[in-house]
N, C-alpha and C. Protein backbone atom coordinates (compact mmCIF):
# COMPACT_ATOMS: atom_id res chain seq x y z
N UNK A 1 96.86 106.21 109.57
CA UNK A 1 96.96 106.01 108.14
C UNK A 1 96.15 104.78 107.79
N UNK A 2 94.78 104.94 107.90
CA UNK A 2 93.91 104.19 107.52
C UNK A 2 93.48 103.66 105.72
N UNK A 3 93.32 102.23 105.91
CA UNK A 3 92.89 102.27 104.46
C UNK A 3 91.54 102.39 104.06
N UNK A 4 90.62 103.10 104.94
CA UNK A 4 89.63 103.23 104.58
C UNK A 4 89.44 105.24 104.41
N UNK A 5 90.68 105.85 104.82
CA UNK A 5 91.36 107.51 104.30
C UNK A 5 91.50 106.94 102.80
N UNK A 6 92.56 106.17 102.69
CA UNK A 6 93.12 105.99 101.73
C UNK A 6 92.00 105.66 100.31
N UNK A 7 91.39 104.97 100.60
CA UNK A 7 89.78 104.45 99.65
C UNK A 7 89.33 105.58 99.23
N UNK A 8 88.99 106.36 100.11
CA UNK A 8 88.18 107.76 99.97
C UNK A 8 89.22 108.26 99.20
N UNK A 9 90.03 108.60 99.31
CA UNK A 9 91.33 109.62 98.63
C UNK A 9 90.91 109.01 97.02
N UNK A 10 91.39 107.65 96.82
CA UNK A 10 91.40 107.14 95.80
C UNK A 10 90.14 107.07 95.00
N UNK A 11 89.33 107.16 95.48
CA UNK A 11 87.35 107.56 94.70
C UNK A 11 87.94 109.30 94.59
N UNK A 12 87.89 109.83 95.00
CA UNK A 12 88.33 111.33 94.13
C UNK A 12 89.01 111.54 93.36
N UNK A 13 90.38 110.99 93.72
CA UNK A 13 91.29 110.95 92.65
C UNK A 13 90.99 110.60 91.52
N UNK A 14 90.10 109.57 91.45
CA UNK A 14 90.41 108.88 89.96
C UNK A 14 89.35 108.53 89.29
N UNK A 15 87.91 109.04 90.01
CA UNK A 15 86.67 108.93 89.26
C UNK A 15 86.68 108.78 87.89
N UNK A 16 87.23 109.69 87.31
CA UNK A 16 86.40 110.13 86.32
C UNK A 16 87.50 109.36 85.16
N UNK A 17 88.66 108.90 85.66
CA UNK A 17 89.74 108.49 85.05
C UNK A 17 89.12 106.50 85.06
N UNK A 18 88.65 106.37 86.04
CA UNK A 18 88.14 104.90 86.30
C UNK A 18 86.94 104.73 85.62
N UNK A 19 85.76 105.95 85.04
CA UNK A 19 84.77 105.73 84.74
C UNK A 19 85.31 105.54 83.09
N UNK A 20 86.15 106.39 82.54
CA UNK A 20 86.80 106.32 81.03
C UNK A 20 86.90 105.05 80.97
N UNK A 21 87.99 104.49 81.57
CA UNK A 21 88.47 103.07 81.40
C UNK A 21 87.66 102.01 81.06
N UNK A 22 86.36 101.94 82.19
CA UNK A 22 85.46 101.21 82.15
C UNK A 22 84.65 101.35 81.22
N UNK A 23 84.22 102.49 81.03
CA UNK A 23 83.49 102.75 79.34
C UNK A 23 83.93 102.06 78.33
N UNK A 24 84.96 102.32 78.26
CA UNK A 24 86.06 101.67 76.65
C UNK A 24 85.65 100.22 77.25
N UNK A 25 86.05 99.39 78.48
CA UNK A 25 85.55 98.01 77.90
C UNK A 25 84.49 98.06 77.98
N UNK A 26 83.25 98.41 78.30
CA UNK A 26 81.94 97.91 78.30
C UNK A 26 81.80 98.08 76.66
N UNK A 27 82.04 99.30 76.12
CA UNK A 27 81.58 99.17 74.47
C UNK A 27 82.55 98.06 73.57
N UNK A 28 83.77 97.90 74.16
CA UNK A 28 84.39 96.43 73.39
C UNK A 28 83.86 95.68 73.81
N UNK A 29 83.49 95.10 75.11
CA UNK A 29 82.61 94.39 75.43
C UNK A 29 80.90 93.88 74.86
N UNK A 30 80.02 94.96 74.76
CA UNK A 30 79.09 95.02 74.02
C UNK A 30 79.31 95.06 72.31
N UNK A 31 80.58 95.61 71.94
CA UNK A 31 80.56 95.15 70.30
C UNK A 31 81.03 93.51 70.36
N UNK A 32 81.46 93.09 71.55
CA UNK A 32 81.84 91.53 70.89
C UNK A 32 80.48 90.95 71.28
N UNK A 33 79.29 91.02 72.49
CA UNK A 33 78.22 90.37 72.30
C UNK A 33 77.41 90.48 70.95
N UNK A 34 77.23 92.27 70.62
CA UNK A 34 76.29 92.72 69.08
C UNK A 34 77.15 91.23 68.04
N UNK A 35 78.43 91.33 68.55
CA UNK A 35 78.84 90.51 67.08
C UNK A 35 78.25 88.99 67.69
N UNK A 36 78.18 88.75 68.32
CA UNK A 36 77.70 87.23 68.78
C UNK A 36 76.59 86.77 68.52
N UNK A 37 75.42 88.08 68.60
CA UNK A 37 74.04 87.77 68.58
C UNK A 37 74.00 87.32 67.36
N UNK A 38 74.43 88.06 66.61
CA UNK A 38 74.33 88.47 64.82
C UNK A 38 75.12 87.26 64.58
N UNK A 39 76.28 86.77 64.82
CA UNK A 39 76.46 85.41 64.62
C UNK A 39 75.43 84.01 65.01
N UNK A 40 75.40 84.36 65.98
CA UNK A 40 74.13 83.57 66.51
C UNK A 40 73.02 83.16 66.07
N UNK A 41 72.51 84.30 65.68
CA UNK A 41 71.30 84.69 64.73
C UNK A 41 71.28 83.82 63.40
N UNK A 42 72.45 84.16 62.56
CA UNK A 42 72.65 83.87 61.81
C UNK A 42 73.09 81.81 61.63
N UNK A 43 73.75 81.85 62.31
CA UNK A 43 73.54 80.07 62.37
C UNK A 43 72.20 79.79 63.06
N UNK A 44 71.82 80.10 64.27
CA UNK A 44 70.34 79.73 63.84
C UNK A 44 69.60 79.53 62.70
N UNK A 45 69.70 80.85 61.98
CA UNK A 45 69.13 80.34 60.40
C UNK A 45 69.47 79.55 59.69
N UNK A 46 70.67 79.13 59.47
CA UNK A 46 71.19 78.53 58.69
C UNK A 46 70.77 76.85 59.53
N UNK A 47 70.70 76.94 60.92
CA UNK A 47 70.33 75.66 61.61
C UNK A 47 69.04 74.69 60.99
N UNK A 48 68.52 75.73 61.29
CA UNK A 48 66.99 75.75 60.74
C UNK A 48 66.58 75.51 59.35
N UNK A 49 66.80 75.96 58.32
CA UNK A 49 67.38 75.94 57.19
C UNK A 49 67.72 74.33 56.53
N UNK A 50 68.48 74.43 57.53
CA UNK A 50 69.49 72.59 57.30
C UNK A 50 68.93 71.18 58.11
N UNK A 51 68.50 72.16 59.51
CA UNK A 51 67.93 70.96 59.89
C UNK A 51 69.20 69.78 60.66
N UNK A 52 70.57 70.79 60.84
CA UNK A 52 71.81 70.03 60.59
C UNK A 52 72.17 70.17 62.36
N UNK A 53 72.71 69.03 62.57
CA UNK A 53 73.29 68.99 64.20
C UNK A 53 74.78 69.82 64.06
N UNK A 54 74.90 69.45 62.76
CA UNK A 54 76.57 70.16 62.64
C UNK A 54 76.39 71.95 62.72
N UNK A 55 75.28 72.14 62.34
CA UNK A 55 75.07 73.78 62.35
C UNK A 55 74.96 74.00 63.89
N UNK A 56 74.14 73.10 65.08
CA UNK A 56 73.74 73.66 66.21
C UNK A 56 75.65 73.49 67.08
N UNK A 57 76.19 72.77 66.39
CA UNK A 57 77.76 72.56 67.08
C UNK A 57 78.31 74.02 67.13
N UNK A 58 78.22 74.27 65.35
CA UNK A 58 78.98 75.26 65.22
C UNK A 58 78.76 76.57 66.04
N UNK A 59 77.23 76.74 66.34
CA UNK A 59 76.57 77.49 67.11
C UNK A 59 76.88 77.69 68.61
N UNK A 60 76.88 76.62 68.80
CA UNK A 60 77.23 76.36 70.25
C UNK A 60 79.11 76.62 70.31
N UNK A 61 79.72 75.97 69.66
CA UNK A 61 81.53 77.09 69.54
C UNK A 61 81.22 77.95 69.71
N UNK A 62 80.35 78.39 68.71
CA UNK A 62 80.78 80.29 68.22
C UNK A 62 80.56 80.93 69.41
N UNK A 63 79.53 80.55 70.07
CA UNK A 63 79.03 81.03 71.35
C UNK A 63 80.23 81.06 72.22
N UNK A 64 81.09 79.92 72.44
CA UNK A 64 81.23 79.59 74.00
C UNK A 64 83.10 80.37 73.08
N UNK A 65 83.48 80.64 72.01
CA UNK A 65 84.67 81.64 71.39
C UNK A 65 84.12 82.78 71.87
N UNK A 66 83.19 83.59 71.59
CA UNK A 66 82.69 84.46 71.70
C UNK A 66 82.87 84.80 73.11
N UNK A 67 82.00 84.01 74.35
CA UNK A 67 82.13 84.44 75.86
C UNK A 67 84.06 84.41 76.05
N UNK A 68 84.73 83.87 75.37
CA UNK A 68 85.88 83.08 76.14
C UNK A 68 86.48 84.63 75.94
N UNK A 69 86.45 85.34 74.42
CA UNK A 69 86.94 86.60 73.97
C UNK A 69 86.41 87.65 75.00
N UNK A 70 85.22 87.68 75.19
CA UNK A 70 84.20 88.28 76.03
C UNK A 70 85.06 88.99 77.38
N UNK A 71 85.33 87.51 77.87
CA UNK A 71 85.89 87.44 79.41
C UNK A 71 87.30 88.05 78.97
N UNK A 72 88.11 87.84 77.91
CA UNK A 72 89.34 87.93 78.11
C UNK A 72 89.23 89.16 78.07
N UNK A 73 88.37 89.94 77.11
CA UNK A 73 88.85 91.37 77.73
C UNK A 73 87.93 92.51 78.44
N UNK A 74 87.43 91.18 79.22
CA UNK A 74 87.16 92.33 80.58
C UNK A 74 87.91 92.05 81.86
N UNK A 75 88.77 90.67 81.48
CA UNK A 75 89.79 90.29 82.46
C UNK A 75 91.32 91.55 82.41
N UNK A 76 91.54 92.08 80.81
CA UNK A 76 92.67 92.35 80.63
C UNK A 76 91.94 94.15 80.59
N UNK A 77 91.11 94.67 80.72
CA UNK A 77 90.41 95.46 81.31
C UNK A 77 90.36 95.84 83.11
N UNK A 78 90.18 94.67 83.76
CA UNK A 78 90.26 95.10 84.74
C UNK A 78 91.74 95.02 85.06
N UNK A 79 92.71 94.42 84.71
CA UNK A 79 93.94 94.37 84.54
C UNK A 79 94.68 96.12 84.65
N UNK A 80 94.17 96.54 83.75
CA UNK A 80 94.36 97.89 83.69
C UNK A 80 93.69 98.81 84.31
N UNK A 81 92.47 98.95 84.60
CA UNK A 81 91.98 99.75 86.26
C UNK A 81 92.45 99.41 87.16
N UNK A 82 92.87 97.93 87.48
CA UNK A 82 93.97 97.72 89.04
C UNK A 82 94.84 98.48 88.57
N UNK A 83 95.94 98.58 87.52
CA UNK A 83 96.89 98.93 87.91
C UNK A 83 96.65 100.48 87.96
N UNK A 84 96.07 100.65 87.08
CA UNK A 84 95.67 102.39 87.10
C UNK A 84 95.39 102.92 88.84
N UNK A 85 94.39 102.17 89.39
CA UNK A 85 94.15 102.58 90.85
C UNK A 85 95.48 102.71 91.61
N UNK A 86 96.44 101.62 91.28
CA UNK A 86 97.33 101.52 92.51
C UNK A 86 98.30 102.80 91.66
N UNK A 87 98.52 103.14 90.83
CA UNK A 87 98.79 104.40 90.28
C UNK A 87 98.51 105.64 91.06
N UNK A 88 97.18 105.42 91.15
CA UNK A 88 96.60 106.55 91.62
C UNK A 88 96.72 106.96 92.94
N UNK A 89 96.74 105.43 93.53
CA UNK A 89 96.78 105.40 94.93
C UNK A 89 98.24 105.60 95.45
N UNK A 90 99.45 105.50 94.80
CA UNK A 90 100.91 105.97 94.83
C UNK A 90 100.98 107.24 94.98
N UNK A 91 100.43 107.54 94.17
CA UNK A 91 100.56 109.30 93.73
C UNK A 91 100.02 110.05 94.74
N UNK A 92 98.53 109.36 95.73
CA UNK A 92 97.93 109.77 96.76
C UNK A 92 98.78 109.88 98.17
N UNK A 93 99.89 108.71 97.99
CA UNK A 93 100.61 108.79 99.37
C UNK A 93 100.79 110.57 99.75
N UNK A 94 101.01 110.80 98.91
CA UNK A 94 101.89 112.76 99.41
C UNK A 94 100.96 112.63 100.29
N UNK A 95 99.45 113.08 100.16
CA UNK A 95 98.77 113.51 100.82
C UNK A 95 98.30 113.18 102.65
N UNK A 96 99.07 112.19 102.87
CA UNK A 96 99.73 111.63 104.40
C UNK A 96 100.12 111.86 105.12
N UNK A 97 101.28 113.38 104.30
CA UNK A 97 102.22 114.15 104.57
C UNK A 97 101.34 115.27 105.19
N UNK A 98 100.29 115.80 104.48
CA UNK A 98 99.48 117.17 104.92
C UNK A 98 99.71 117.52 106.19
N UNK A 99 98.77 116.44 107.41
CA UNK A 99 98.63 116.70 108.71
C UNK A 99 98.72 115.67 109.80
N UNK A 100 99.66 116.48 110.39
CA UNK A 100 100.14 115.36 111.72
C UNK A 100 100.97 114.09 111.02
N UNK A 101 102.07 114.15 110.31
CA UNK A 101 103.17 113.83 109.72
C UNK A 101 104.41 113.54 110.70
N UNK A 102 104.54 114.26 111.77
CA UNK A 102 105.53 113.78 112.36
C UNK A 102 105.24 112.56 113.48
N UNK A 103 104.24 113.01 113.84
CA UNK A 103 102.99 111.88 114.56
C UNK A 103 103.15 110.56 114.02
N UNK A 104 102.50 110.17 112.59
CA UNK A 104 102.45 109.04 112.20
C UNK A 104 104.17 108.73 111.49
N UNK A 105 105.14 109.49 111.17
CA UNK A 105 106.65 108.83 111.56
C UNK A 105 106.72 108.61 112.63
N UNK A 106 106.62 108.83 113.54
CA UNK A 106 107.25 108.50 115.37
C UNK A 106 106.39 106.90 115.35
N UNK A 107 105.36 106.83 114.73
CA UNK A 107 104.57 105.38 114.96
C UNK A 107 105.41 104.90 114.48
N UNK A 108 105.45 105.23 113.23
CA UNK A 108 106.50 103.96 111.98
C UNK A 108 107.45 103.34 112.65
N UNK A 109 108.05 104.45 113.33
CA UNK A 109 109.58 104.29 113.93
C UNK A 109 109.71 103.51 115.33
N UNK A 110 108.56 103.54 115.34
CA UNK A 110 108.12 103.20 116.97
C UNK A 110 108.05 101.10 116.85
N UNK A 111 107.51 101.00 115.66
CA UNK A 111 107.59 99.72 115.31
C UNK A 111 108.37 98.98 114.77
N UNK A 112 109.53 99.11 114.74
CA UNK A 112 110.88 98.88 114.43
C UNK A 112 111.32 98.18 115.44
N UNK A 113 111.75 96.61 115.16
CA UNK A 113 112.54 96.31 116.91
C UNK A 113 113.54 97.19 117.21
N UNK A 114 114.07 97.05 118.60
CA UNK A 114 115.33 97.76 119.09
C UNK A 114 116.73 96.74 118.72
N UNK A 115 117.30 97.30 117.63
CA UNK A 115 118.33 97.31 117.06
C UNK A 115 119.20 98.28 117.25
N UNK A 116 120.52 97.93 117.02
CA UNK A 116 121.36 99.14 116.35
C UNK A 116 121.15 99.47 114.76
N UNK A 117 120.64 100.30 114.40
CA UNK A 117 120.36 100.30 112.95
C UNK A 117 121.58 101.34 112.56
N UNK A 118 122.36 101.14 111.01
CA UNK A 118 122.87 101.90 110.92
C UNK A 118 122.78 102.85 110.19
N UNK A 119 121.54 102.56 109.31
CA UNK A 119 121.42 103.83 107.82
C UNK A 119 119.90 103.47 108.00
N UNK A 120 119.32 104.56 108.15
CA UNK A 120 117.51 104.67 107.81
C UNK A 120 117.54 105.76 106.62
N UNK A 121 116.78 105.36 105.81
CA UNK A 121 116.24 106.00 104.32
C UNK A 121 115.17 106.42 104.64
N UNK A 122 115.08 107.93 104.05
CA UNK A 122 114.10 108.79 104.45
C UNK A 122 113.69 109.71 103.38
N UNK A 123 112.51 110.16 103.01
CA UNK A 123 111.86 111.24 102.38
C UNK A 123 113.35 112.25 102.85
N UNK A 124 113.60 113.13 101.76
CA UNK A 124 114.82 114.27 102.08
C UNK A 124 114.22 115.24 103.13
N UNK A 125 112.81 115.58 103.27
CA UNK A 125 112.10 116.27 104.35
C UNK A 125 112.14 115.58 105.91
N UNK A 126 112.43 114.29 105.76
CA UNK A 126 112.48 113.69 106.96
C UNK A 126 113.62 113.34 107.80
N UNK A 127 115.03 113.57 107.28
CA UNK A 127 116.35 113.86 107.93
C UNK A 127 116.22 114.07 109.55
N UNK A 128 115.77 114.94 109.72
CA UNK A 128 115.58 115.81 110.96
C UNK A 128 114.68 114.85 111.96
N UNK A 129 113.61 114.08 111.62
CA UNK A 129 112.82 113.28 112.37
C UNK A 129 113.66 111.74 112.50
N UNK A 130 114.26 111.65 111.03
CA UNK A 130 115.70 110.46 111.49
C UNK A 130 116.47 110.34 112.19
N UNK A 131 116.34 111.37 112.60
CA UNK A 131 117.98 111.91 113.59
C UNK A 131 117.87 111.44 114.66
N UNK A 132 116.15 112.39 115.46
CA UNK A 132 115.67 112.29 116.29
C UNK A 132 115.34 111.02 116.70
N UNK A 133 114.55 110.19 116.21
CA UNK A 133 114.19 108.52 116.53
C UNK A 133 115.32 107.57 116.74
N UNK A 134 116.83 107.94 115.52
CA UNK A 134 117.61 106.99 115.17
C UNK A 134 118.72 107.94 115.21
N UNK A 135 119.26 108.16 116.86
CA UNK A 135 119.94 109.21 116.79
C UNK A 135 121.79 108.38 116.42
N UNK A 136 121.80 107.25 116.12
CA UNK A 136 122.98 106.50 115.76
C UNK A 136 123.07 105.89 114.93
N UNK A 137 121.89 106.46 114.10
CA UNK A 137 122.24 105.42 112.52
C UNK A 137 122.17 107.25 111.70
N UNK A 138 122.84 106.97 110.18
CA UNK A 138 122.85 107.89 109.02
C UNK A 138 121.46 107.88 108.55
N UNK A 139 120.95 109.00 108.40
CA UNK A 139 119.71 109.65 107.84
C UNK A 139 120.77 109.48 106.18
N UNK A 140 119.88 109.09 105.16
CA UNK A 140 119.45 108.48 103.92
C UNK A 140 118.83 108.92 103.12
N UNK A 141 118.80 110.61 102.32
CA UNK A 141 118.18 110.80 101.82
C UNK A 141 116.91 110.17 100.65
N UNK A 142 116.17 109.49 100.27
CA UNK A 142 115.79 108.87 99.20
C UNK A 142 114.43 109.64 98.60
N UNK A 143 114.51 110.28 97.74
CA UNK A 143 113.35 111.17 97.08
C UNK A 143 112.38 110.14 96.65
N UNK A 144 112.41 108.51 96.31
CA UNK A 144 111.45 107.47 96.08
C UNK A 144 110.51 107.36 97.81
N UNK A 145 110.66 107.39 98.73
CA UNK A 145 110.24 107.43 99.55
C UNK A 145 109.72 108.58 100.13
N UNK A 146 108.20 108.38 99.96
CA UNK A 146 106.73 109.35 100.47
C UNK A 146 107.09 109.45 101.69
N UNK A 147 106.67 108.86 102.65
CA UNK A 147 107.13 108.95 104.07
C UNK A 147 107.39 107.33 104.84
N UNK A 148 107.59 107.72 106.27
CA UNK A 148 107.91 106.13 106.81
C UNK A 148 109.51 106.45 106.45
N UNK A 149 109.98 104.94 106.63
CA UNK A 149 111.82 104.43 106.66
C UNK A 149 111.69 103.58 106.40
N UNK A 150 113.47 103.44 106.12
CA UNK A 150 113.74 102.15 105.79
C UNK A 150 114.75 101.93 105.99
N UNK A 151 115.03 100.90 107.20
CA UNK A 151 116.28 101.10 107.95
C UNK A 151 116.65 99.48 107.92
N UNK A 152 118.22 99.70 108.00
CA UNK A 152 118.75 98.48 108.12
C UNK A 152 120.09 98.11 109.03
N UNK A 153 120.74 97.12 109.55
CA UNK A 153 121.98 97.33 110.54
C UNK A 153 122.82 97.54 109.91
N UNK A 154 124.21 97.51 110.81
CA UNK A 154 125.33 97.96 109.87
C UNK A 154 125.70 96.46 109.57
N UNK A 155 125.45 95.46 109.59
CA UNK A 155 125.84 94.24 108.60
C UNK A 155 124.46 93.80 107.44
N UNK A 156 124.10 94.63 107.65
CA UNK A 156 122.91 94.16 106.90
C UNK A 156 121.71 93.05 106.88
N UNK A 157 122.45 92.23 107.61
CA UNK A 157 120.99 90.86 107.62
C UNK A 157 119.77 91.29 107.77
N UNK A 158 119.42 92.82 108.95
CA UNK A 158 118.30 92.97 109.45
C UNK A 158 117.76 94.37 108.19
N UNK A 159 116.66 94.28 107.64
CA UNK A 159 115.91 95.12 107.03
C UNK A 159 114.96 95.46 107.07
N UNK A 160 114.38 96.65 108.10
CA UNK A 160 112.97 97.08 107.51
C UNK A 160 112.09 97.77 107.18
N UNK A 161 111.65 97.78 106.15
CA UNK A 161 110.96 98.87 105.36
C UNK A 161 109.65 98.86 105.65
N UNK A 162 109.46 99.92 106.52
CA UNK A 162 107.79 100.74 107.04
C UNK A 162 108.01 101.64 106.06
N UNK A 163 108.11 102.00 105.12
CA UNK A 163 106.93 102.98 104.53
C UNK A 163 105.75 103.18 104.18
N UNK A 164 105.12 104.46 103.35
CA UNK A 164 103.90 104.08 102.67
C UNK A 164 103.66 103.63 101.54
N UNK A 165 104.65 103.41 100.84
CA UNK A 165 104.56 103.11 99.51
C UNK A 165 104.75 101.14 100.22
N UNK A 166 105.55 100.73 101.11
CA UNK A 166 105.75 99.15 101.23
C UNK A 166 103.98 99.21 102.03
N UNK A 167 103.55 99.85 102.83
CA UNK A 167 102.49 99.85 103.07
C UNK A 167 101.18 99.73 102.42
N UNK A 168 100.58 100.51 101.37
CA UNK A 168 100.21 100.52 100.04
C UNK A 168 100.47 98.95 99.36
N UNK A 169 101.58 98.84 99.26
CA UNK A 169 102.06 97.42 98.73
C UNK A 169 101.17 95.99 99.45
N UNK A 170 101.06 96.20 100.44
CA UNK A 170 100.98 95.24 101.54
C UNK A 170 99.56 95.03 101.39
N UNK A 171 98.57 96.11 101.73
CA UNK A 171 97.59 96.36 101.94
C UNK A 171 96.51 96.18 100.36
N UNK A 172 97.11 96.10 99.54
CA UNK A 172 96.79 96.23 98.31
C UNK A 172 95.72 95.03 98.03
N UNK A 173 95.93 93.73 98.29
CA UNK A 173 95.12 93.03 98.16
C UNK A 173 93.99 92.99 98.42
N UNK A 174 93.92 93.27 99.64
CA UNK A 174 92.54 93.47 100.70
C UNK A 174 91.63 94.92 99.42
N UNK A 175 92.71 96.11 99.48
CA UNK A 175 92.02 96.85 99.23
C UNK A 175 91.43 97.09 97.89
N UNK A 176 91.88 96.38 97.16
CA UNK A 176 91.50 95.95 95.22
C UNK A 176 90.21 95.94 95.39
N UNK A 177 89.88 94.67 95.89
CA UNK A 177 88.60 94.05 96.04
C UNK A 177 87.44 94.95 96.31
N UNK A 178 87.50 95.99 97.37
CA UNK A 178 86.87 96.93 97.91
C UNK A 178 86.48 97.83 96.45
N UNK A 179 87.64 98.25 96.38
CA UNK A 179 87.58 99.25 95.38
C UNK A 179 86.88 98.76 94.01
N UNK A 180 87.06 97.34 93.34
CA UNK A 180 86.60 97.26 91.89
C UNK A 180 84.98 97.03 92.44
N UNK A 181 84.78 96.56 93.86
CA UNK A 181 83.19 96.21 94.02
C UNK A 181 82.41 97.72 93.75
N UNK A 182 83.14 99.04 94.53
CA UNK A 182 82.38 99.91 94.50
C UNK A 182 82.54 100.40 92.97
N UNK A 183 83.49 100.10 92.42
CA UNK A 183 83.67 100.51 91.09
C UNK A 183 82.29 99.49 89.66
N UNK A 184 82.24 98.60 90.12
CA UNK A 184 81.02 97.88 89.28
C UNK A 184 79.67 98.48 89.74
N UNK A 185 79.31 98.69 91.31
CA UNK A 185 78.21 99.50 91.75
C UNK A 185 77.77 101.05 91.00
N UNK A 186 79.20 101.82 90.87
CA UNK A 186 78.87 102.65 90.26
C UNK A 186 79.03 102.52 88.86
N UNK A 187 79.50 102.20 87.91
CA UNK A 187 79.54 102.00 86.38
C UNK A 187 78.24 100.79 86.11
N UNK A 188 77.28 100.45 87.10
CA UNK A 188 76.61 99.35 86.31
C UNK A 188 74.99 99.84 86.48
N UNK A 189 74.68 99.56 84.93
CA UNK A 189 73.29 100.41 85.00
C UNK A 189 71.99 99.25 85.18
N UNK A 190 72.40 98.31 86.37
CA UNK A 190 71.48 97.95 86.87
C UNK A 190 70.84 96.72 85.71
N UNK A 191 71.23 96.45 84.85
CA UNK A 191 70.76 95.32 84.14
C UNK A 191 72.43 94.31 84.48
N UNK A 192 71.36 92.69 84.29
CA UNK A 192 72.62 91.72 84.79
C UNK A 192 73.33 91.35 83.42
N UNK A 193 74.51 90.96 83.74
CA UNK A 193 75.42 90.82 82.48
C UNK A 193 75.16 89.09 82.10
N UNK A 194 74.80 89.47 80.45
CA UNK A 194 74.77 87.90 79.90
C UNK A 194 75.94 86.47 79.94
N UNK A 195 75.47 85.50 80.73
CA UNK A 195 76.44 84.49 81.37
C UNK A 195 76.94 83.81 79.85
C-alpha cells in the first residue's frame, strides 16, 4: 500500500475536479491583477499629472493591497484543493480492498506489538480475518473503517490504530506537496506569475 499507488489513484480520480477548482482561482486571481493594472495605470496618471510623491505612495499601497488580496486567495484556494484531494483520496481507500486484501491485513496486523488485545475494530467484511490474527480479542464491527484495525487492551492504556484512513492521515503531509507540485505543472501555461 504504496503512496506512490495511492498518487496515481488520486490524478484519476480527481483531474478534472482539480482542474475546475483551479480555474475558478486563476480567473479571481487574474480579475484582481486586471483590477490592479487599471488601478495602477490610473495613479500613474494621476502621478504624473501631479508630479506628487503622495500619488507614487498611494500607488505603491494599492499595489502591495492588491498582491496581499492576490495571495490571500490563492492561499484560501489552495486551501480548498488540499482538502478536496484528501477527499478524494478517502474515498480512494476502497480501492485497497480490490486485490490481495487479506495479504496487506495480515501486514497491518503483523505490526501490532504482542499484546493481549481485547476488541480490534474492523471493516464489517473483515470479522473473519479478526478472528484469525486476534483469535482472543472481539472483532468490532465499524463501517468508518476502509481496511486495517484498530485494536486496543482490555484496560485500555494501549491503542492502535493501523488503518488506511489513520494511514492516509499520517502520510498526508509528505504527500500534499507531491500532489499540488504536479498539480501547478499541469494547470500552468508556462508563463511566470507576477511577484
Amino acid at each position: 500500500m504504496g503512496s506512490e499507488e495511492l498518487v496515481g489513484s488520486l490524478r484519476k480520480a480527481g483531474e478534472k475536479q482539480v482542474r475546475l477548482l483551479w480555474e475558478a482561482a486563476e480567473r479571481e486571481a487574474d480579475a484582481v491583477r486586471a483590477g490592479v493594472r487599471l488601478r495602477v495605470e490610473q495613479m500613474r496618471a494621476q502621478s504624473a499629472a501631479l508630479r506628487s510623491v503622495n500619488a507614487a505612495a498611494e500607488v505603491n499601497a494599492a499595489v502591495a493591497e492588491a498582491r496581499k488580496r492576490a495571495r490571500s486567495q490563492r492561499l484560501l484556494a489552495e486551501i480548498a484543493l488540499s482538502d478536496r484531494l484528501f477527499s478524494i483520496a478517502a474515498r480512494s481507500l476502497k480501492r485497497l480492498r480490490d486485490e490481495g486484501y487479506p495479504n496487506a491485513f495480515e501486514k497491518l496486523a503483523r505490526e501490532l506489538p504482542s499484546l493481549e488485545w481485547r476488541t480490534v475494530r474492523v471493516n464489517p467484511a473483515d470479522t473473519g480475518l479478526a478472528r484469525r490474527y486476534f483469535p482472543d480479542a472481539e472483532p468490532v464491527p465499524d463501517e468508518s473503517i476502509t481496511g486495517g484495525l484498530d485494536a486496543a487492551t482490555e484496560d485500555g492504556t494501549v491503542r492502535v490504530i493501523n488503518t488506511f484512513e489513520k494511514r492516509l492521515q499520517r502520510a498526508w503531509p509528505e504527500m500534499l506537496p507531491v500532489l499540488m507540485t504536479d498539480i501547478y505543472r499541469e494547470v500552468s501555461d508556462g508563463t511566470p506569475e507576477a511577484p
